[in-house]
N, C-alpha and C. Protein backbone atom coordinates (compact mmCIF):
# COMPACT_ATOMS: atom_id res chain seq x y z
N UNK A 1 -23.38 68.23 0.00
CA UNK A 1 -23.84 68.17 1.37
C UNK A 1 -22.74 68.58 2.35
N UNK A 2 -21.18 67.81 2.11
CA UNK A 2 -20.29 68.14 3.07
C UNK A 2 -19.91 69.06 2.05
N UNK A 3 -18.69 70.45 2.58
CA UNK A 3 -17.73 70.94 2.31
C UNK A 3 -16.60 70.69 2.24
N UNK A 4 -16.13 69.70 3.50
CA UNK A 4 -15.01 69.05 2.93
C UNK A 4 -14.98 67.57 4.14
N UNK A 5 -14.08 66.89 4.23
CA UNK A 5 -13.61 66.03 4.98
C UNK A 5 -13.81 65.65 6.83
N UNK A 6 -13.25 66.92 6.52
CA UNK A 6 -13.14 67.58 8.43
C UNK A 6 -14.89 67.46 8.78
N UNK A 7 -15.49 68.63 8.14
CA UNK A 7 -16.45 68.70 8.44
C UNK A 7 -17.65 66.96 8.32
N UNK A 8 -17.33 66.24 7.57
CA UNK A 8 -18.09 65.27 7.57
C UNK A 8 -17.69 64.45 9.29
N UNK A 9 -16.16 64.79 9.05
CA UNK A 9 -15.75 63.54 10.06
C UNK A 9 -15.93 64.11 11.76
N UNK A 10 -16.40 65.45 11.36
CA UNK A 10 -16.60 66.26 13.01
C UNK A 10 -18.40 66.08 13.20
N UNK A 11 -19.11 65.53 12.26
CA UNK A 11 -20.62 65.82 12.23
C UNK A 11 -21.01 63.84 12.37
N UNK A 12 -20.20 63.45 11.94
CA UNK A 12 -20.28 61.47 12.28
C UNK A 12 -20.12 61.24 13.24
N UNK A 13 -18.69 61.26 13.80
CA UNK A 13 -18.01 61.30 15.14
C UNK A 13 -18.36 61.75 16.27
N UNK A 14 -19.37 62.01 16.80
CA UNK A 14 -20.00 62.58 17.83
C UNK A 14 -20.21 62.20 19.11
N UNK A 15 -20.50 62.72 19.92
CA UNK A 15 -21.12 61.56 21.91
C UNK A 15 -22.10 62.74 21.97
N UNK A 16 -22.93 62.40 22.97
CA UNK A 16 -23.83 63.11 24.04
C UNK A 16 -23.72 62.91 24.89
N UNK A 17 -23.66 63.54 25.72
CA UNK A 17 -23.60 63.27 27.43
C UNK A 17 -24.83 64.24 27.77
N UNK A 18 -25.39 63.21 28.97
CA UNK A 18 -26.71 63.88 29.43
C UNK A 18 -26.04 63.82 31.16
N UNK A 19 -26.19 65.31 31.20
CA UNK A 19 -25.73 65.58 32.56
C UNK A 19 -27.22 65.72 32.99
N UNK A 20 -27.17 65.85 34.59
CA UNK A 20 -28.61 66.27 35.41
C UNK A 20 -27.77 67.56 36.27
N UNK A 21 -28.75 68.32 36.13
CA UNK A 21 -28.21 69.91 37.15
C UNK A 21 -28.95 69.74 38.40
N UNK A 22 -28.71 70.30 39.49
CA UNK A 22 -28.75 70.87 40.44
C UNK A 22 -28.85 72.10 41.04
N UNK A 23 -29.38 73.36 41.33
CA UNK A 23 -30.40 73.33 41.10
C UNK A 23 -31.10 73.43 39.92
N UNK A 24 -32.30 72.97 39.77
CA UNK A 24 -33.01 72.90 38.10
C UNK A 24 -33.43 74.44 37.43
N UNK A 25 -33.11 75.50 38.53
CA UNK A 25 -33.64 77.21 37.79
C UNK A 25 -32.38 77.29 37.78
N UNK A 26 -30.99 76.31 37.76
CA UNK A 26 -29.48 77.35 37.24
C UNK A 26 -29.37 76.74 36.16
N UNK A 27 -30.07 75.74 35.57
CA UNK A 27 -29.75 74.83 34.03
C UNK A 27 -29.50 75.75 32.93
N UNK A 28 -29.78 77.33 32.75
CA UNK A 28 -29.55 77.94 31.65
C UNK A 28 -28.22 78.27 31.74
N UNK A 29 -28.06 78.82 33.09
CA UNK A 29 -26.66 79.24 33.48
C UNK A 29 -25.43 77.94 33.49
N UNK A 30 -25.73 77.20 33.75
CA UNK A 30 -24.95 75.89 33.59
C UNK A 30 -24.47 75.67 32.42
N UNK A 31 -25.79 75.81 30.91
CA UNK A 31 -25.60 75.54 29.64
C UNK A 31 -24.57 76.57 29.40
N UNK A 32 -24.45 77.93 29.48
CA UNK A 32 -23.92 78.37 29.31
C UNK A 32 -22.18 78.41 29.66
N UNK A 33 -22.10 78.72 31.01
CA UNK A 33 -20.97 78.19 31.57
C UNK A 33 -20.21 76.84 31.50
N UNK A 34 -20.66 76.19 30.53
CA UNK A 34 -20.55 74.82 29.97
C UNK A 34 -19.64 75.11 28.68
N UNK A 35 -20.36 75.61 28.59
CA UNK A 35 -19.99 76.19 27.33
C UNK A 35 -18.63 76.90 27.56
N UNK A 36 -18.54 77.89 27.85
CA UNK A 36 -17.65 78.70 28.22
C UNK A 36 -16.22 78.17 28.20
N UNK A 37 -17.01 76.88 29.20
CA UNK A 37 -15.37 76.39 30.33
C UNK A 37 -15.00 75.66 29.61
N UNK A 38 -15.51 75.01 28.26
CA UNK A 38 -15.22 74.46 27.33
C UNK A 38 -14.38 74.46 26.47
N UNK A 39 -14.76 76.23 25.97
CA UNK A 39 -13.85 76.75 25.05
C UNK A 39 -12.63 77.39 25.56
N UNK A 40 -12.32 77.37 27.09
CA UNK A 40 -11.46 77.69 27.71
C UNK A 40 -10.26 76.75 27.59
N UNK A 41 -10.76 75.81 28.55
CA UNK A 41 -10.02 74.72 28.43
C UNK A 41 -9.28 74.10 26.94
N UNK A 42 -9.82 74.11 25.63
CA UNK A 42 -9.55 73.81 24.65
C UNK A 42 -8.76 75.07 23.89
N UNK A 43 -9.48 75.76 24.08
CA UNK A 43 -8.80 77.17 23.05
C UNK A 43 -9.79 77.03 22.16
N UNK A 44 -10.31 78.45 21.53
CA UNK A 44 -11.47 78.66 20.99
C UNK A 44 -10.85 78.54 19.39
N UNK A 45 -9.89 78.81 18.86
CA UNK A 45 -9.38 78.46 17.83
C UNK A 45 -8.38 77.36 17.48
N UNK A 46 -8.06 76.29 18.63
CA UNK A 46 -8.02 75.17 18.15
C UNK A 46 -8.39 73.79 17.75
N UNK A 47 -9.75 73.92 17.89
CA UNK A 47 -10.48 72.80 17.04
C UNK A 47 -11.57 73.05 16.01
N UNK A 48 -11.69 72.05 15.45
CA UNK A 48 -12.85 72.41 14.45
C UNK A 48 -14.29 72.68 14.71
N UNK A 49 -14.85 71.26 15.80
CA UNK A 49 -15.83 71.09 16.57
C UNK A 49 -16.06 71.88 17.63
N UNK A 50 -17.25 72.18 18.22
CA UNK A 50 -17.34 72.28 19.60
C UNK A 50 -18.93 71.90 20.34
N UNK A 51 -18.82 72.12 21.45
CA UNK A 51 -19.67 71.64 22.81
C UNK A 51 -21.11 72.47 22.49
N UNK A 52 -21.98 71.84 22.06
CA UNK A 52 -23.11 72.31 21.79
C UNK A 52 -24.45 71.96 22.90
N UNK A 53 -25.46 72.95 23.34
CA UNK A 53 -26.35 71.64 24.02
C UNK A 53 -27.48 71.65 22.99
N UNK A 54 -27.65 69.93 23.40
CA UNK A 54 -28.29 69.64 21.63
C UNK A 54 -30.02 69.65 22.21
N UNK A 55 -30.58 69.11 23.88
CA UNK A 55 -31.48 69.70 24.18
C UNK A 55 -31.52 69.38 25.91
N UNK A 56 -32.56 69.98 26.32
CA UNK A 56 -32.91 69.99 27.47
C UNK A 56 -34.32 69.40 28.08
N UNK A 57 -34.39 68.56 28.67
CA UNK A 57 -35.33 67.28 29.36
C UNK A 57 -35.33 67.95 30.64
N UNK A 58 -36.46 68.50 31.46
CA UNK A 58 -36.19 68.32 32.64
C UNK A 58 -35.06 69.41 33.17
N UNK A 59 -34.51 69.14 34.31
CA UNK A 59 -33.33 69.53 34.81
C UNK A 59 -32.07 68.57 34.19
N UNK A 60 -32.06 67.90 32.86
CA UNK A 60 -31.20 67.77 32.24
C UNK A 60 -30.90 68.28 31.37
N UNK A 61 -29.51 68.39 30.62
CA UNK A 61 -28.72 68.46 29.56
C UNK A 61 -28.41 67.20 28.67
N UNK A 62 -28.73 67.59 27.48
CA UNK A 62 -28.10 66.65 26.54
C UNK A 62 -26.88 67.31 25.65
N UNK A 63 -25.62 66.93 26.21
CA UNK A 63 -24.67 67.95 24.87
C UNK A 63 -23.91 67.24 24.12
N UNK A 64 -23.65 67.64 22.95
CA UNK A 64 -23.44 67.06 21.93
C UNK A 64 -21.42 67.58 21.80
N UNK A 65 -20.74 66.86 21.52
CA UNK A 65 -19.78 67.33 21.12
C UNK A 65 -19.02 65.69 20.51
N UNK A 66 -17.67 66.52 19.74
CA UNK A 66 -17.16 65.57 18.99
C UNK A 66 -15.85 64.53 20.03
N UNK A 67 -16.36 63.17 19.64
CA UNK A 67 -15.06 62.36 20.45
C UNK A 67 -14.13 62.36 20.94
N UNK A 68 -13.38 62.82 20.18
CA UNK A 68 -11.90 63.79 20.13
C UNK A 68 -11.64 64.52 21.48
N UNK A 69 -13.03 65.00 21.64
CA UNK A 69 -12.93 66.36 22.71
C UNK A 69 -13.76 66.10 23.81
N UNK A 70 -13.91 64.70 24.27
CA UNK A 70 -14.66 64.11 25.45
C UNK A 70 -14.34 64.35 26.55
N UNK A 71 -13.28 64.10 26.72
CA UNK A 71 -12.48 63.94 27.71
C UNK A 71 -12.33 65.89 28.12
N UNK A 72 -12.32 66.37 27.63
CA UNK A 72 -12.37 67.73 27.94
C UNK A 72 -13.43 68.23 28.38
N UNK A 73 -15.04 67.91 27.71
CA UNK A 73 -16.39 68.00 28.12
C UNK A 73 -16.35 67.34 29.67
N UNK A 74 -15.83 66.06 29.65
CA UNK A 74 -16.16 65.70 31.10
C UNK A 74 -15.33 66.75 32.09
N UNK A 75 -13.81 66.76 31.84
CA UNK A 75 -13.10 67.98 32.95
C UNK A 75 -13.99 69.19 33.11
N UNK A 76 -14.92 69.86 32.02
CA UNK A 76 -15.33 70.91 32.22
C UNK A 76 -16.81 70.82 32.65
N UNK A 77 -17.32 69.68 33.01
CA UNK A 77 -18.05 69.26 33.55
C UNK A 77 -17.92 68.95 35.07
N UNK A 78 -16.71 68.53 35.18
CA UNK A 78 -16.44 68.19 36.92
C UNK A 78 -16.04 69.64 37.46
N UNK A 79 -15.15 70.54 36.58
CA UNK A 79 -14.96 71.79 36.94
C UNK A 79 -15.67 72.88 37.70
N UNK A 80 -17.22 72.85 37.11
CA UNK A 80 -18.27 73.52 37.35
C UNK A 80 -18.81 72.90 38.66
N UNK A 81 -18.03 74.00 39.43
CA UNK A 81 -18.75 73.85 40.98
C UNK A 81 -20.10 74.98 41.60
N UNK A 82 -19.89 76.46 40.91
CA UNK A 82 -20.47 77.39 41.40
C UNK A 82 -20.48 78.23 40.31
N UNK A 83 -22.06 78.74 40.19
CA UNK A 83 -22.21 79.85 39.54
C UNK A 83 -22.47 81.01 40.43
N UNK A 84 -21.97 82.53 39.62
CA UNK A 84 -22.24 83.64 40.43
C UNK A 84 -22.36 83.26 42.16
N UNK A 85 -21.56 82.49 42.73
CA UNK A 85 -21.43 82.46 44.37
C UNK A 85 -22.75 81.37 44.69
N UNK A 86 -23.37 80.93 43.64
CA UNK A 86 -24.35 79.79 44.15
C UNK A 86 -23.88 78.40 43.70
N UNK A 87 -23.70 77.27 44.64
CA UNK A 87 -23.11 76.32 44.41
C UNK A 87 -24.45 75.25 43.12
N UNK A 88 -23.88 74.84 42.47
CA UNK A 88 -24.27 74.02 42.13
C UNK A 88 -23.48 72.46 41.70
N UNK A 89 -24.69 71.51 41.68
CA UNK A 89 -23.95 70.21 41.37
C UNK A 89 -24.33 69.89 39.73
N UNK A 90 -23.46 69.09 39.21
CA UNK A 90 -23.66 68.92 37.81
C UNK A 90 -23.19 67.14 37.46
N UNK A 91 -24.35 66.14 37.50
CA UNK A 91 -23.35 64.74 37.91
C UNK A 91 -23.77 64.66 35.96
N UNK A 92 -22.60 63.51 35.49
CA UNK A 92 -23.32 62.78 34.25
C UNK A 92 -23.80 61.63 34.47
N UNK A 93 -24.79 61.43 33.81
CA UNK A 93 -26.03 60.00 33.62
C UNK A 93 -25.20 59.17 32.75
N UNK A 94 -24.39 60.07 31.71
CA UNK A 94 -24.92 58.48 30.88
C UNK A 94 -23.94 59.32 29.37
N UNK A 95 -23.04 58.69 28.68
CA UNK A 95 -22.43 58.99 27.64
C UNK A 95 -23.29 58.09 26.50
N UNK A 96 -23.71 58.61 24.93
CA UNK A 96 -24.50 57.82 24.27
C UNK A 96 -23.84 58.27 23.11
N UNK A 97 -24.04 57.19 21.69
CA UNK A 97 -23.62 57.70 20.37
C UNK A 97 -25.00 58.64 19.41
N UNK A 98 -26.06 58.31 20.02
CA UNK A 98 -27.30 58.92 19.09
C UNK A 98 -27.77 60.37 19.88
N UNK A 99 -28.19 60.90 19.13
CA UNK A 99 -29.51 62.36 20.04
C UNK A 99 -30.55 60.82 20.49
N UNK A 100 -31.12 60.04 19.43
CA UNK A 100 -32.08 59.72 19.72
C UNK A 100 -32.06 58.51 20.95
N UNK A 101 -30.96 58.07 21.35
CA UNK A 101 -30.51 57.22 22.56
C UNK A 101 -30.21 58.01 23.69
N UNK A 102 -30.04 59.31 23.39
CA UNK A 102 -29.73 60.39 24.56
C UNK A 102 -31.27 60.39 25.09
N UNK A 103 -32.38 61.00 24.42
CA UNK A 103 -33.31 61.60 24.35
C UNK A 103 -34.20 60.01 25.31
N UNK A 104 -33.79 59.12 24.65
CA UNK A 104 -34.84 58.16 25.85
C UNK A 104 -33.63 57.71 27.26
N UNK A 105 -33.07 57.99 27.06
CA UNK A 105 -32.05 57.52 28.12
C UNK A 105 -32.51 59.18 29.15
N UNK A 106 -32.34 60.17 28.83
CA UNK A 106 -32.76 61.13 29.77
C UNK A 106 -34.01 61.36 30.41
N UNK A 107 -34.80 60.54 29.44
CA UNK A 107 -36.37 60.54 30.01
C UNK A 107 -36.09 59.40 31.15
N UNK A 108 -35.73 58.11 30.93
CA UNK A 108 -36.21 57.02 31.58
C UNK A 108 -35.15 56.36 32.46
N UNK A 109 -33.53 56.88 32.84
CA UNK A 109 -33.14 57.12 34.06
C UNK A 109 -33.46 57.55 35.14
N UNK A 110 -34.13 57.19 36.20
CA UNK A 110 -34.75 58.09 37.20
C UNK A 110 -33.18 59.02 37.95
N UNK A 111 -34.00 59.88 38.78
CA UNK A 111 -33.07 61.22 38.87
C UNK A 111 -32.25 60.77 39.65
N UNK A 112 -30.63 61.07 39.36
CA UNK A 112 -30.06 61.25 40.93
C UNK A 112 -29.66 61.56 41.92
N UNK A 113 -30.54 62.78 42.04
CA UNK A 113 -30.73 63.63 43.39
C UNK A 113 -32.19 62.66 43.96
N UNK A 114 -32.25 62.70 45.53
CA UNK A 114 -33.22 62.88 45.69
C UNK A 114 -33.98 64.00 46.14
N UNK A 115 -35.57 63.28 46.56
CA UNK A 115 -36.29 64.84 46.12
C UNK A 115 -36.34 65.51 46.97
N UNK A 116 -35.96 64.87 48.16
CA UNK A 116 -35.57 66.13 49.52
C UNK A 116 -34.95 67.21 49.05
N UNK A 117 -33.68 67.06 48.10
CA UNK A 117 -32.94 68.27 48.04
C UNK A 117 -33.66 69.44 47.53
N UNK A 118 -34.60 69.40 46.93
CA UNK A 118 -35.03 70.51 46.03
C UNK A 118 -36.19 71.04 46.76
């Protein structure tokens, strides 16, 4: 099942963080640039793991990455002020150990924008 060690202990070890976007038509661009600023910040060849989004609820994100590298997901999370010259906001809800504690925790947090903004 595993290949070796690493790989078991990078696929156990895990968080989700369910961010909420702002606006809700830049969430692809967000996932992406999430991504990005991720592998920036870290260096794309120095870890084993990386910043995956595991799904999308809504104008949320659920992303998956390994413990180790939390603290980097959140910087590259506060980082992300503006895409292509359009500002966006990106807050986190909620850090969880399961998909399946992510997945009801993103449904049943109500939003925190309100709905004026949109």
């Amino acid at each position: 099942m595993f290949n070796n060690l690493n790989q078991y202990i990078n696929m156990k070890v895990a968080r989700y963080i369910i961010v909420e976007v702002h606006p809700e038509e830049a969430i692809d661009k967000v996932a992406n640039e999430l991504v990005r600023l991720f592998e920036k910040i870290v260096g794309i060849g120095l870890f084993k793991g990386r910043l995956l989004i595991a799904d999308k609820i809504g104008n949320r994100l659920i992303i998956r990455v390994p413990t180790r590298y939390l603290k980097y997901a959140r910087y590259a999370i506060l980082a992300l002020r503006k895409i292509e010259n359009t500002p966006v906001t990106v807050l986190t809800v909620s850090v969880t150990g399961t998909i399946r504690k992510a997945r009801a925790q993103a449904r049943s947090i109500p939003s925190l924008f309100d709905q004026e903004l949109s």
